[in-house]
C-alpha atoms as a PDB file:
ATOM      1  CA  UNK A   1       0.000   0.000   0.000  1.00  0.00           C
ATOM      2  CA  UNK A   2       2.363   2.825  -0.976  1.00  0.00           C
ATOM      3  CA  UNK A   3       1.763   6.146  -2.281  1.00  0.00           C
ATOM      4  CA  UNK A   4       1.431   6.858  -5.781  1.00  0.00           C
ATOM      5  CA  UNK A   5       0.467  10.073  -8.009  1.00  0.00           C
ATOM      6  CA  UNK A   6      -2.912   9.064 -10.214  1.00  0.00           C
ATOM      7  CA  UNK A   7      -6.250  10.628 -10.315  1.00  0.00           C
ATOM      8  CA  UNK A   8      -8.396   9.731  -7.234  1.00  0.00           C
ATOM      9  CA  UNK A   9     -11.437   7.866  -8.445  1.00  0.00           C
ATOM     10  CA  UNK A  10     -12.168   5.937  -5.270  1.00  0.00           C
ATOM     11  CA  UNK A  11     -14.056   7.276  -2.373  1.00  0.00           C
ATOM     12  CA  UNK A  12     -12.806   5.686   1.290  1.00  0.00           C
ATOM     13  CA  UNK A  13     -15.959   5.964   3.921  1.00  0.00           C
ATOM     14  CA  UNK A  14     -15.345   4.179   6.749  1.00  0.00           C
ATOM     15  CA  UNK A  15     -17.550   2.977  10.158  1.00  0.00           C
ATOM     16  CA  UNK A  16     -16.101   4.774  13.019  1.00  0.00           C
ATOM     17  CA  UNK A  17     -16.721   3.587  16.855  1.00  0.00           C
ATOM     18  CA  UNK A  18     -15.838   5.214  19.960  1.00  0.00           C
ATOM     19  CA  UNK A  19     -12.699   3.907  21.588  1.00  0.00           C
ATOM     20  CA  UNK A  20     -13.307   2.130  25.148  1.00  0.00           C
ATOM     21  CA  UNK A  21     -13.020   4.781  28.015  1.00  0.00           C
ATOM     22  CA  UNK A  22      -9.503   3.223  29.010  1.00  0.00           C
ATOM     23  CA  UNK A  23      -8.112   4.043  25.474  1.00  0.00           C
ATOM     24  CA  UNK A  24      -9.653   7.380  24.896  1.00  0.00           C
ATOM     25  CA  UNK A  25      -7.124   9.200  26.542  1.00  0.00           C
ATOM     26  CA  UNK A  26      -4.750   8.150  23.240  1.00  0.00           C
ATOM     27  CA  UNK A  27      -7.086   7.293  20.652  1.00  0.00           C
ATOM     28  CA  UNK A  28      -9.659   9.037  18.637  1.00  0.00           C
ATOM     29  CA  UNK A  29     -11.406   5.879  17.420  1.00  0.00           C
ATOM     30  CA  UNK A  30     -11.499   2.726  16.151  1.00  0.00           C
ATOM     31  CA  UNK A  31     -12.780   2.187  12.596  1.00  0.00           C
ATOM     32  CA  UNK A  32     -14.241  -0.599  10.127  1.00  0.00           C
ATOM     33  CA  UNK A  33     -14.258  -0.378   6.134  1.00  0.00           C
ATOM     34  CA  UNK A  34     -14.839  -2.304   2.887  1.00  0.00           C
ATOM     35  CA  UNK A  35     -12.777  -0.623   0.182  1.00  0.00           C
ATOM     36  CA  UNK A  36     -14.482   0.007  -3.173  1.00  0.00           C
ATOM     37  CA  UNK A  37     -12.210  -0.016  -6.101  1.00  0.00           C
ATOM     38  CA  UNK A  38     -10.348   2.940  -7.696  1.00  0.00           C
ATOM     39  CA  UNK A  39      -7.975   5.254  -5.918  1.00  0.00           C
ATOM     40  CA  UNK A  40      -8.484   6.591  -2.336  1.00  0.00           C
ATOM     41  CA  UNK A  41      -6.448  10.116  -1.753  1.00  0.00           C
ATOM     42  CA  UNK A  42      -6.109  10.523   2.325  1.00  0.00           C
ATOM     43  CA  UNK A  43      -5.329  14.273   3.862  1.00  0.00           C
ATOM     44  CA  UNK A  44      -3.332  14.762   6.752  1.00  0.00           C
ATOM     45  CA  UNK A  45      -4.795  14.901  10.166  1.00  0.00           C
ATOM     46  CA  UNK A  46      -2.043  14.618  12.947  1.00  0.00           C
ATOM     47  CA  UNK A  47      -2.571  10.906  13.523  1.00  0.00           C
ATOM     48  CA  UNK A  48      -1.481   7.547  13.451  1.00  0.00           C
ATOM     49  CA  UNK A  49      -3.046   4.578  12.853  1.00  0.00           C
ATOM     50  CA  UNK A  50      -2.674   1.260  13.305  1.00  0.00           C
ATOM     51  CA  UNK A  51      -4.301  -1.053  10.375  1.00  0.00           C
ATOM     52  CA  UNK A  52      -5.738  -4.840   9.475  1.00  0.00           C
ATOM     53  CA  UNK A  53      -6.130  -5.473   6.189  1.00  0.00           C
ATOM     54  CA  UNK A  54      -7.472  -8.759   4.920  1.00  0.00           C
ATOM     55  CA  UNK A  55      -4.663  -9.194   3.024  1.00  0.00           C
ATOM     56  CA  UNK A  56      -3.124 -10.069   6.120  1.00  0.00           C
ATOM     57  CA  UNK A  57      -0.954  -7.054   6.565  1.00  0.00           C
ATOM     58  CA  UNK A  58      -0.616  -4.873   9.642  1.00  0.00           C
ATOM     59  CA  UNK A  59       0.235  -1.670   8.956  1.00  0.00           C
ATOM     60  CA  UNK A  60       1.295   1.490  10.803  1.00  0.00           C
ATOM     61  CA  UNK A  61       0.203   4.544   8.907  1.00  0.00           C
ATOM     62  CA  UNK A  62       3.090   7.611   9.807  1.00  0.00           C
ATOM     63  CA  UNK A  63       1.762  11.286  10.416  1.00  0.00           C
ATOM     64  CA  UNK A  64       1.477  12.762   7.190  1.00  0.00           C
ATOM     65  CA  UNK A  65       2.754  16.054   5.416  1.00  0.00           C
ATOM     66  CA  UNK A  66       0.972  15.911   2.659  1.00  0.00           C
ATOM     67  CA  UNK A  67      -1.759  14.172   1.054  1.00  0.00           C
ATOM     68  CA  UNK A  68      -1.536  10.251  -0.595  1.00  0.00           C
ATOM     69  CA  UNK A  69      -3.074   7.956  -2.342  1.00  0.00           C
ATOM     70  CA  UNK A  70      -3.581   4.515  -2.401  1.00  0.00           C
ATOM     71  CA  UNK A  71      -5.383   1.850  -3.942  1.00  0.00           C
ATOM     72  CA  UNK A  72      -6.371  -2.163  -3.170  1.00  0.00           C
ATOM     73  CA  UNK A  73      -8.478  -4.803  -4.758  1.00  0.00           C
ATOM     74  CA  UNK A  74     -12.226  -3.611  -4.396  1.00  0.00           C
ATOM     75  CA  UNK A  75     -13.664  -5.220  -1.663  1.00  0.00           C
ATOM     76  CA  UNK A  76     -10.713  -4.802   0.461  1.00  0.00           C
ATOM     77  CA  UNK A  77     -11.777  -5.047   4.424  1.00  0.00           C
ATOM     78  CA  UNK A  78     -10.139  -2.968   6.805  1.00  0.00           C
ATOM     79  CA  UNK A  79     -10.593  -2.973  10.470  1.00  0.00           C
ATOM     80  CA  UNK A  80      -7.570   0.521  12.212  1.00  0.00           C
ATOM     81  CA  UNK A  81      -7.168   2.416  15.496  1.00  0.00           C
ATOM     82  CA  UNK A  82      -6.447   6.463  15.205  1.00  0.00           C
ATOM     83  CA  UNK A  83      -4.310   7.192  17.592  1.00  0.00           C
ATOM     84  CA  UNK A  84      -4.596  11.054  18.672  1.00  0.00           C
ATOM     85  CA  UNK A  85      -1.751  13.573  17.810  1.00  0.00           C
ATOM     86  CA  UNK A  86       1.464  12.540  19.277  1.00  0.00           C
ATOM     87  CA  UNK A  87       0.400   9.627  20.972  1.00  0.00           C
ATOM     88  CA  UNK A  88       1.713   6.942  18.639  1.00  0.00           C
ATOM     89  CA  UNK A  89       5.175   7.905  20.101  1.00  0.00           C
ATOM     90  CA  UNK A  90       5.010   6.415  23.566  1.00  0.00           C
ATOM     91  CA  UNK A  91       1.944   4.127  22.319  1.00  0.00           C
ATOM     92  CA  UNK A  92       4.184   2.294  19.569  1.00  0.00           C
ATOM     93  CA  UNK A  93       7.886   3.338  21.020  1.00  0.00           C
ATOM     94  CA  UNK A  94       7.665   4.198  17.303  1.00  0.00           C
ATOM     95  CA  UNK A  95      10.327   6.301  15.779  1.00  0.00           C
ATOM     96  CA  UNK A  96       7.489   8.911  14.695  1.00  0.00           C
ATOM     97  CA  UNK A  97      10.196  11.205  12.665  1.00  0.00           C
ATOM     98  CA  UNK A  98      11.017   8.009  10.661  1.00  0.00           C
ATOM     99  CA  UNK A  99       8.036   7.486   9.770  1.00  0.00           C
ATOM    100  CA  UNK A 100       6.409  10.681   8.485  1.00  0.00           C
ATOM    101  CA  UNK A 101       4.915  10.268   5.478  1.00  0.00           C
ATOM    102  CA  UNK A 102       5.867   6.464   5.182  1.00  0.00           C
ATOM    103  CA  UNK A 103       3.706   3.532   5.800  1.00  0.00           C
ATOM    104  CA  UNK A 104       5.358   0.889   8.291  1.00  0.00           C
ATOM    105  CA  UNK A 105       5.058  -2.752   8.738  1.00  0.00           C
ATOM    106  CA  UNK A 106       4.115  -3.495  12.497  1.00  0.00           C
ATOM    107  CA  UNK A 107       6.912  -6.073  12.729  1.00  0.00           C
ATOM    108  CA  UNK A 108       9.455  -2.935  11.906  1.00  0.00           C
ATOM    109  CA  UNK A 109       8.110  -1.925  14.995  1.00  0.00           C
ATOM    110  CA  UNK A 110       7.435  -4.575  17.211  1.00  0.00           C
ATOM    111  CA  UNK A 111       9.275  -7.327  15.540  1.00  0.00           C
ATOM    112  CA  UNK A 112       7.245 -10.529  13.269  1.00  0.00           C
ATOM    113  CA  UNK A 113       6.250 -12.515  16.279  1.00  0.00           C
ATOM    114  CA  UNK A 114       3.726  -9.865  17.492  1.00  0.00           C
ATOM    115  CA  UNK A 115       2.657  -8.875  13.874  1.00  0.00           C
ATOM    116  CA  UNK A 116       2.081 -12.598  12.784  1.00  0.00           C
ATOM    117  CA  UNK A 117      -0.056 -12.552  16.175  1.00  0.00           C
ATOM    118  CA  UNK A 118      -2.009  -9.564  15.469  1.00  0.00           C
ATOM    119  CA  UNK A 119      -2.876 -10.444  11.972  1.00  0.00           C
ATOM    120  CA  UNK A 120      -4.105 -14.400  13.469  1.00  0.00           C
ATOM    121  CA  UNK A 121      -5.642 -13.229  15.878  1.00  0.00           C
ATOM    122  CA  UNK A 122      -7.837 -10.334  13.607  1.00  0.00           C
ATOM    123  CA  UNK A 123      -8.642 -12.544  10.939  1.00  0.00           C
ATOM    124  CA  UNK A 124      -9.914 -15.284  13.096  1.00  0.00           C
ATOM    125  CA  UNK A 125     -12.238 -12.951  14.281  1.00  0.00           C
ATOM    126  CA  UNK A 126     -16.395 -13.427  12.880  1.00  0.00           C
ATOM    127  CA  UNK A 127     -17.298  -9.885  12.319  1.00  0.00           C
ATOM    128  CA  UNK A 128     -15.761  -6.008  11.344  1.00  0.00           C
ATOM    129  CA  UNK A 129     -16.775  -5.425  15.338  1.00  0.00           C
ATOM    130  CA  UNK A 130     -15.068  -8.418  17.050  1.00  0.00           C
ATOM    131  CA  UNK A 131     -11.936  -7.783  14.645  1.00  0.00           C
ATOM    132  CA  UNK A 132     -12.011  -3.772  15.682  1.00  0.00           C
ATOM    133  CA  UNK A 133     -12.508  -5.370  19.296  1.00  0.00           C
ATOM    134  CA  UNK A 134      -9.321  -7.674  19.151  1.00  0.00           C
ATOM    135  CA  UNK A 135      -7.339  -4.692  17.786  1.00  0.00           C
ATOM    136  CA  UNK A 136      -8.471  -2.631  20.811  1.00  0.00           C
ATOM    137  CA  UNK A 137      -6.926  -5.574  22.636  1.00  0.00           C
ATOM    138  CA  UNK A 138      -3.706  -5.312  21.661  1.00  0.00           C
ATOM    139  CA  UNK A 139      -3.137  -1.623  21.644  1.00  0.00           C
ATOM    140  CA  UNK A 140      -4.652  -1.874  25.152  1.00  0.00           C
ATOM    141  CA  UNK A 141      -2.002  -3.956  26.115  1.00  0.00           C
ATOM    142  CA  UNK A 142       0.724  -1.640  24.069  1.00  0.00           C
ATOM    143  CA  UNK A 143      -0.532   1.441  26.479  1.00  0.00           C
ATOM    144  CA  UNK A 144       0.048  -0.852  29.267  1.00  0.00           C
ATOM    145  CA  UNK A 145       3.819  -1.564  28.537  1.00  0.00           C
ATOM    146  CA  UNK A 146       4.288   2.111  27.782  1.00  0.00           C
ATOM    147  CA  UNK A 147       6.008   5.337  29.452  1.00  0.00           C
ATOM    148  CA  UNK A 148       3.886   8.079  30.107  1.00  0.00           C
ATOM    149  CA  UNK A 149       3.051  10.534  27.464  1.00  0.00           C
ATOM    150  CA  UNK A 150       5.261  13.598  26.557  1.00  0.00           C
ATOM    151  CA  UNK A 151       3.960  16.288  28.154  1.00  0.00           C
ATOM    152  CA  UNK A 152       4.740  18.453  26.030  1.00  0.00           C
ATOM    153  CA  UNK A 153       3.024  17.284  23.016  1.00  0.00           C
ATOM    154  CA  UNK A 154      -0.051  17.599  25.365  1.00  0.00           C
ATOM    155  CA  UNK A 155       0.389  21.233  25.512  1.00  0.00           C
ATOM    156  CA  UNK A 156       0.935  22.352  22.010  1.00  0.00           C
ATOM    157  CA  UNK A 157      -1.813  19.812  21.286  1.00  0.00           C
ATOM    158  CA  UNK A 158      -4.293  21.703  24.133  1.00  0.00           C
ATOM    159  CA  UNK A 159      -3.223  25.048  23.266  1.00  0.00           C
ATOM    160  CA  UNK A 160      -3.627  24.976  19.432  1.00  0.00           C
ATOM    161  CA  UNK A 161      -7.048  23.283  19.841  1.00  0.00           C
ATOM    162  CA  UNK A 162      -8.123  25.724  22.134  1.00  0.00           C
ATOM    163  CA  UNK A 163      -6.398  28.631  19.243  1.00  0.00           C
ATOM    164  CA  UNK A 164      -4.950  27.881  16.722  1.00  0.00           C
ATOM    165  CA  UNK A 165      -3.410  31.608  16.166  1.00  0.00           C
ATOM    166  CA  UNK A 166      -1.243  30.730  19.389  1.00  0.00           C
ATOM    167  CA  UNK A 167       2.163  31.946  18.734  1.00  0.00           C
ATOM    168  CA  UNK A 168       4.982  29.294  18.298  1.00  0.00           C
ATOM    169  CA  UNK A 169       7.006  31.105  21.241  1.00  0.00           C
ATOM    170  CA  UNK A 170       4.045  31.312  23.019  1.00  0.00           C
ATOM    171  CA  UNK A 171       4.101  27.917  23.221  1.00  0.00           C
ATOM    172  CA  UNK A 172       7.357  27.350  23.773  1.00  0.00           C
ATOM    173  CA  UNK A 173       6.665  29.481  27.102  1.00  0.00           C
ATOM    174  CA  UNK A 174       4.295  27.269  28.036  1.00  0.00           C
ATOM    175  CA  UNK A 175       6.476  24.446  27.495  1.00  0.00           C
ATOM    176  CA  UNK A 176       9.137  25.912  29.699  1.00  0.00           C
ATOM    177  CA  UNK A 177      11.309  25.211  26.741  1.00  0.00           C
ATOM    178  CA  UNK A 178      12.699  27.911  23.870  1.00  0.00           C
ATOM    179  CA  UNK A 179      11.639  27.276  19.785  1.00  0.00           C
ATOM    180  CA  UNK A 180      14.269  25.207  19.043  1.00  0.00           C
ATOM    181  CA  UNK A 181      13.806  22.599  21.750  1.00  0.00           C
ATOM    182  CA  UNK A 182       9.923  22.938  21.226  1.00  0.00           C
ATOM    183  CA  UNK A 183      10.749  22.350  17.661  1.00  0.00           C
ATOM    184  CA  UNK A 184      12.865  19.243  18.502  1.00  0.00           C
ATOM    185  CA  UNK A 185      10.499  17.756  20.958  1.00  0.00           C
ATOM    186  CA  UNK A 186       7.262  18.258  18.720  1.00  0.00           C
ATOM    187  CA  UNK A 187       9.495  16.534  15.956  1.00  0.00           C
ATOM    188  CA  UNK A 188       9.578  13.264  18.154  1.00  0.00           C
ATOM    189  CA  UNK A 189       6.016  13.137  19.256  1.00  0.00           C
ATOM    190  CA  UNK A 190       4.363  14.616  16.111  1.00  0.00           C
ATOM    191  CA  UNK A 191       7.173  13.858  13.251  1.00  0.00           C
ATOM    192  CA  UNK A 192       7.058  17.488  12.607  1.00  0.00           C
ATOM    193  CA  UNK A 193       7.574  20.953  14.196  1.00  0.00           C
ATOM    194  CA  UNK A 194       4.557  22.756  15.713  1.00  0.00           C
ATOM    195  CA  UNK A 195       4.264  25.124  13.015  1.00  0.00           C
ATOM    196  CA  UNK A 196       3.248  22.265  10.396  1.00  0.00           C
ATOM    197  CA  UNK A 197       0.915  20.694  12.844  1.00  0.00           C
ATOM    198  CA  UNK A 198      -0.708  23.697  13.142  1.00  0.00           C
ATOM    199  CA  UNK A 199      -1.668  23.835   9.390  1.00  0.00           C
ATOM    200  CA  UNK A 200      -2.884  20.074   9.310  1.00  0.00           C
ATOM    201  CA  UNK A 201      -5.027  21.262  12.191  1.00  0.00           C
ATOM    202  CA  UNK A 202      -6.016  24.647  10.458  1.00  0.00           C
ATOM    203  CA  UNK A 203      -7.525  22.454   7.384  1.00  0.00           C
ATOM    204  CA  UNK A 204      -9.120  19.696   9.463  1.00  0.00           C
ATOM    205  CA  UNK A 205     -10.809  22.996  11.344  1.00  0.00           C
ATOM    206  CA  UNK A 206     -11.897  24.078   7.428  1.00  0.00           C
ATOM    207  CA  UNK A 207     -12.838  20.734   6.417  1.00  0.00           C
ATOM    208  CA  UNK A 208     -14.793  20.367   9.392  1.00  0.00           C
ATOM    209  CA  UNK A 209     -16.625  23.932   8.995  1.00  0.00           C
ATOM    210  CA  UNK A 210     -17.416  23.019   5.718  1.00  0.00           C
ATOM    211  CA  UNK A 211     -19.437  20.120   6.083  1.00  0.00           C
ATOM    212  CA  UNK A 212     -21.772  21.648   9.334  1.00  0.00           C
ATOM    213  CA  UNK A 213     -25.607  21.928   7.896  1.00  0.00           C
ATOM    214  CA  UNK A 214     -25.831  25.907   6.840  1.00  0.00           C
ATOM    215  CA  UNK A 215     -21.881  26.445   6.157  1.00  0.00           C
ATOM    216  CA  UNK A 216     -21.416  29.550   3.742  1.00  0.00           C
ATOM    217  CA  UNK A 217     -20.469  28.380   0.381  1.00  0.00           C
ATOM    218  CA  UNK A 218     -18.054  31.516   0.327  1.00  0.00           C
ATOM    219  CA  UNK A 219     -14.332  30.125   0.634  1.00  0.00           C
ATOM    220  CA  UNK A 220     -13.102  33.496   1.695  1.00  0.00           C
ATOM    221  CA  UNK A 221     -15.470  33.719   4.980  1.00  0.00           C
ATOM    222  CA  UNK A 222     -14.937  29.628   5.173  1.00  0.00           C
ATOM    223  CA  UNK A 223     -11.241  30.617   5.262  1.00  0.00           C
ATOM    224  CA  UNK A 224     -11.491  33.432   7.764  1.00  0.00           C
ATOM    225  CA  UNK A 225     -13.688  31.108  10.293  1.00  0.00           C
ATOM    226  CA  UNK A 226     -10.913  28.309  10.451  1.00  0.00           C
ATOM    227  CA  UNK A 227      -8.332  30.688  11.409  1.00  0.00           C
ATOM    228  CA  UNK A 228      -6.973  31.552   7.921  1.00  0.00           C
ATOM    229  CA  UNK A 229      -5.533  34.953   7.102  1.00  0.00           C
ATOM    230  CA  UNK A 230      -7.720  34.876   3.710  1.00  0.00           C
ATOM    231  CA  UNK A 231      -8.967  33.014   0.676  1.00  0.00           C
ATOM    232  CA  UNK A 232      -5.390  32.684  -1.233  1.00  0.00           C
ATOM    233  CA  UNK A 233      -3.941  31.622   2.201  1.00  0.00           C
ATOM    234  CA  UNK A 234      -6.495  28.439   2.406  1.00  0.00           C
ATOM    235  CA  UNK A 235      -5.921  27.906  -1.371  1.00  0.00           C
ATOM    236  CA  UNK A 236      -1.859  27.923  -0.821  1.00  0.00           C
ATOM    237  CA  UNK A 237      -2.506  25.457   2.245  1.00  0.00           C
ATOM    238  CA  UNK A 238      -4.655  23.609   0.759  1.00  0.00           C
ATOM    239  CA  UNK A 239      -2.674  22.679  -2.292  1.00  0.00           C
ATOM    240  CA  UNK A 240       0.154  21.736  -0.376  1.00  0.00           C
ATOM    241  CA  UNK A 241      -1.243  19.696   2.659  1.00  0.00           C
ATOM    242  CA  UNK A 242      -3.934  18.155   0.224  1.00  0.00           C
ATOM    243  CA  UNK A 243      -2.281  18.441  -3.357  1.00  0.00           C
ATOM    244  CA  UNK A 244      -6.014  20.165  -4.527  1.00  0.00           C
ATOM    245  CA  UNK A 245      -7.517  23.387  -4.179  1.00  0.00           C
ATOM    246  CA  UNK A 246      -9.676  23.717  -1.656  1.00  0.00           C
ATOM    247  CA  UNK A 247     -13.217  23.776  -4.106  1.00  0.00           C
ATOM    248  CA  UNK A 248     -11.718  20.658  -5.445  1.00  0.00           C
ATOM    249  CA  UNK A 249     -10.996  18.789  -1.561  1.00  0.00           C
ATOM    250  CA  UNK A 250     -14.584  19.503  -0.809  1.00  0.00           C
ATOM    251  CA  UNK A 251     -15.591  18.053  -4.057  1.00  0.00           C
ATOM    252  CA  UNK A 252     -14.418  15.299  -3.073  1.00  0.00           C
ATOM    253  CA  UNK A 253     -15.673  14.920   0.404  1.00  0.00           C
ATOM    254  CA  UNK A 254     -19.231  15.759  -0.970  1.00  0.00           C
ATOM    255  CA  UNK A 255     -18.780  12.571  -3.252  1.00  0.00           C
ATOM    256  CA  UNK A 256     -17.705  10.712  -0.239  1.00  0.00           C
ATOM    257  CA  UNK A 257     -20.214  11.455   1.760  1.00  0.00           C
ATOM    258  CA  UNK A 258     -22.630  10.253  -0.669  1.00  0.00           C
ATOM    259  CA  UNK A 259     -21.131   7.108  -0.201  1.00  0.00           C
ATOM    260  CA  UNK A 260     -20.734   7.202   3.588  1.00  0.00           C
ATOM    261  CA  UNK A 261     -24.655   7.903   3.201  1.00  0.00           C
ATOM    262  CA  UNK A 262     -25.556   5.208   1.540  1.00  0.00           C
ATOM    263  CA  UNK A 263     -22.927   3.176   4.228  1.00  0.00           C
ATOM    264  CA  UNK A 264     -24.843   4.593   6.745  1.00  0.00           C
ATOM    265  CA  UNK A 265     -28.435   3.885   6.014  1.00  0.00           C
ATOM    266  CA  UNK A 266     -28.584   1.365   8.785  1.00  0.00           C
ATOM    267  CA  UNK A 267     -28.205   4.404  10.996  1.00  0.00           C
ATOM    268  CA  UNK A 268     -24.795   4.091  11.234  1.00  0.00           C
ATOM    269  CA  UNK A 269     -22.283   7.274  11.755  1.00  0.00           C
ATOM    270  CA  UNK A 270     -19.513   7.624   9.604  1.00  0.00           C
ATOM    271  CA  UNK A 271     -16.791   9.443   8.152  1.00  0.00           C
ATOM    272  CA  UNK A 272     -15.048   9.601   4.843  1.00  0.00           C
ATOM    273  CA  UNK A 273     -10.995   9.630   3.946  1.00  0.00           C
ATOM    274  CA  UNK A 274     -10.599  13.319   4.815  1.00  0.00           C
ATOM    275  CA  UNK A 275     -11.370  12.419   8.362  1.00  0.00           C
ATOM    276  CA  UNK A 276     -14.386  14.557   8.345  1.00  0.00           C
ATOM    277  CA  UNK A 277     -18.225  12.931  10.340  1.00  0.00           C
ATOM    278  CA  UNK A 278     -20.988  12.764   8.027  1.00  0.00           C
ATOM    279  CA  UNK A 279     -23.943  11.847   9.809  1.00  0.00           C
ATOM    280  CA  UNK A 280     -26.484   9.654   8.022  1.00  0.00           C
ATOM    281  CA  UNK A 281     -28.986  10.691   5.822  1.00  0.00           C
ATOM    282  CA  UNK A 282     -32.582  11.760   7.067  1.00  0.00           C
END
């Protein structure tokens, strides 16, 4: 599953489910898919996840820079666990600057053993929910065998979600550290500095503005809501963090949530590739 440069022709909605209260301190959720064919393009979103694929590959998806794309027979099933920005660190003792924008094998990180044990153990499982329950299981016991999270990851993590505008030395302050050694600290929690996680968080914030019932179909005062100076600074942003303008990224999550709508007419909730909730249809 590496990255490739094609046109995106695939659409990637995917089941998510809360993680159990002992997790949700590190992940974001746990989620289920069944690939259609074509090529999926994913956007960055701070995270890392962890991935079953009924290939029998487990996979550890890096933090991302910049969009990718993929693609896998149709009918692919998936079963992953998001871990939340800068958690995968401590989580996975993974080497997060090594693998920014890379896709790892788990056994590159916790040696063939426990991958061969965690792909057995998935598969053998009846259902998308017992194999998403199983995973659960073994990141739960991952936590367990792990140091505490970096506290300072925490920080820049609280302070940019509370605003985003937050000044880099600002949160350095905070830190108790200067830039560079906030820059070299966010770097092994994040795989980047803070300045680059604040974009990916700047166009989740647009993304997720976008999609809320009654958004303004103006990209200008869509830009200026998720903390954007203007219109041509979304449009630069966009194009590099997501490798489209931003009328063509929500394009493409209004195709996907088509598809997450029809996904979800069981009642279902559900997001697409960009990361973005689309609730079912009424």
């Amino acid at each position: 599953m590496s990255p490739r440069p094609a046109t995106v022709t695939g659409v990637t909605p995917y089941v998510p489910s809360p993680p159990p209260a002992d997790l949700a301190d590190d992940v974001v959720l746990g989620w289920t898919t069944r690939l259609g064919g074509g090529t999926h393009r994913l956007v960055p979103d701070g995270c890392v996840d962890v991935l079953w694929l009924d290939t029998g590959a487990v996979v550890v998806c890096g933090p991302e820079t910049t969009a990718w794309t993929f693609s896998l027979p149709p009918g692919t099933e998936a079963v992953g666990v998001r871990f939340r920005p800068g958690r995968a660190a401590t989580a996975l003792g993974l080497d997060v600057p090594g693998a920014r924008d890379r896709r790892v094998r788990l056994e590159d990180v916790f040696g063939s053993r426990v991958q061969r044990h965690v792909a057995e153990q998935v598969a053998e499982a009846p259902d998308a929910r017992s194999r998403l329950h199983v995973l659960h299981g073994h990141v739960r016991r991952w936590l367990r065998d792990a140091p505490d999270a970096d506290r300072v990851g925490e920080t820049v993590v609280r302070m940019l979600e509370h605003d985003l505008a937050t000044p880099v030395a600002e949160l350095a302050g905070e830190a108790g550290l200067s830039e560079r050694q906030l820059h070299r600290r966010c770097t092994a929690v994040f795989g980047y500095g803070p300045a680059m996680l604040r974009r990916i968080l700047r166009l989740q914030r647009f993304l997720r503005l976008a999609r809320r019932p009654g958004a303004p179909a103006d990209l200008a005062c869509l830009a200026c809501a998720a903390g954007y100076t203007d219109q041509p600074h979304l449009s630069r942003d966009c194009r590099a963090l997501a490798g489209v303008s931003p009328r063509r990224l929500l394009a493409d999550v209004e195709r996907r949530a088509a598809a997450v709508s029809r996904l979800a007419a069981g009642g279902q909730r559900c997001r697409d590739g960009t990361g973005v909730e689309t609730a079912p249809a009424a």
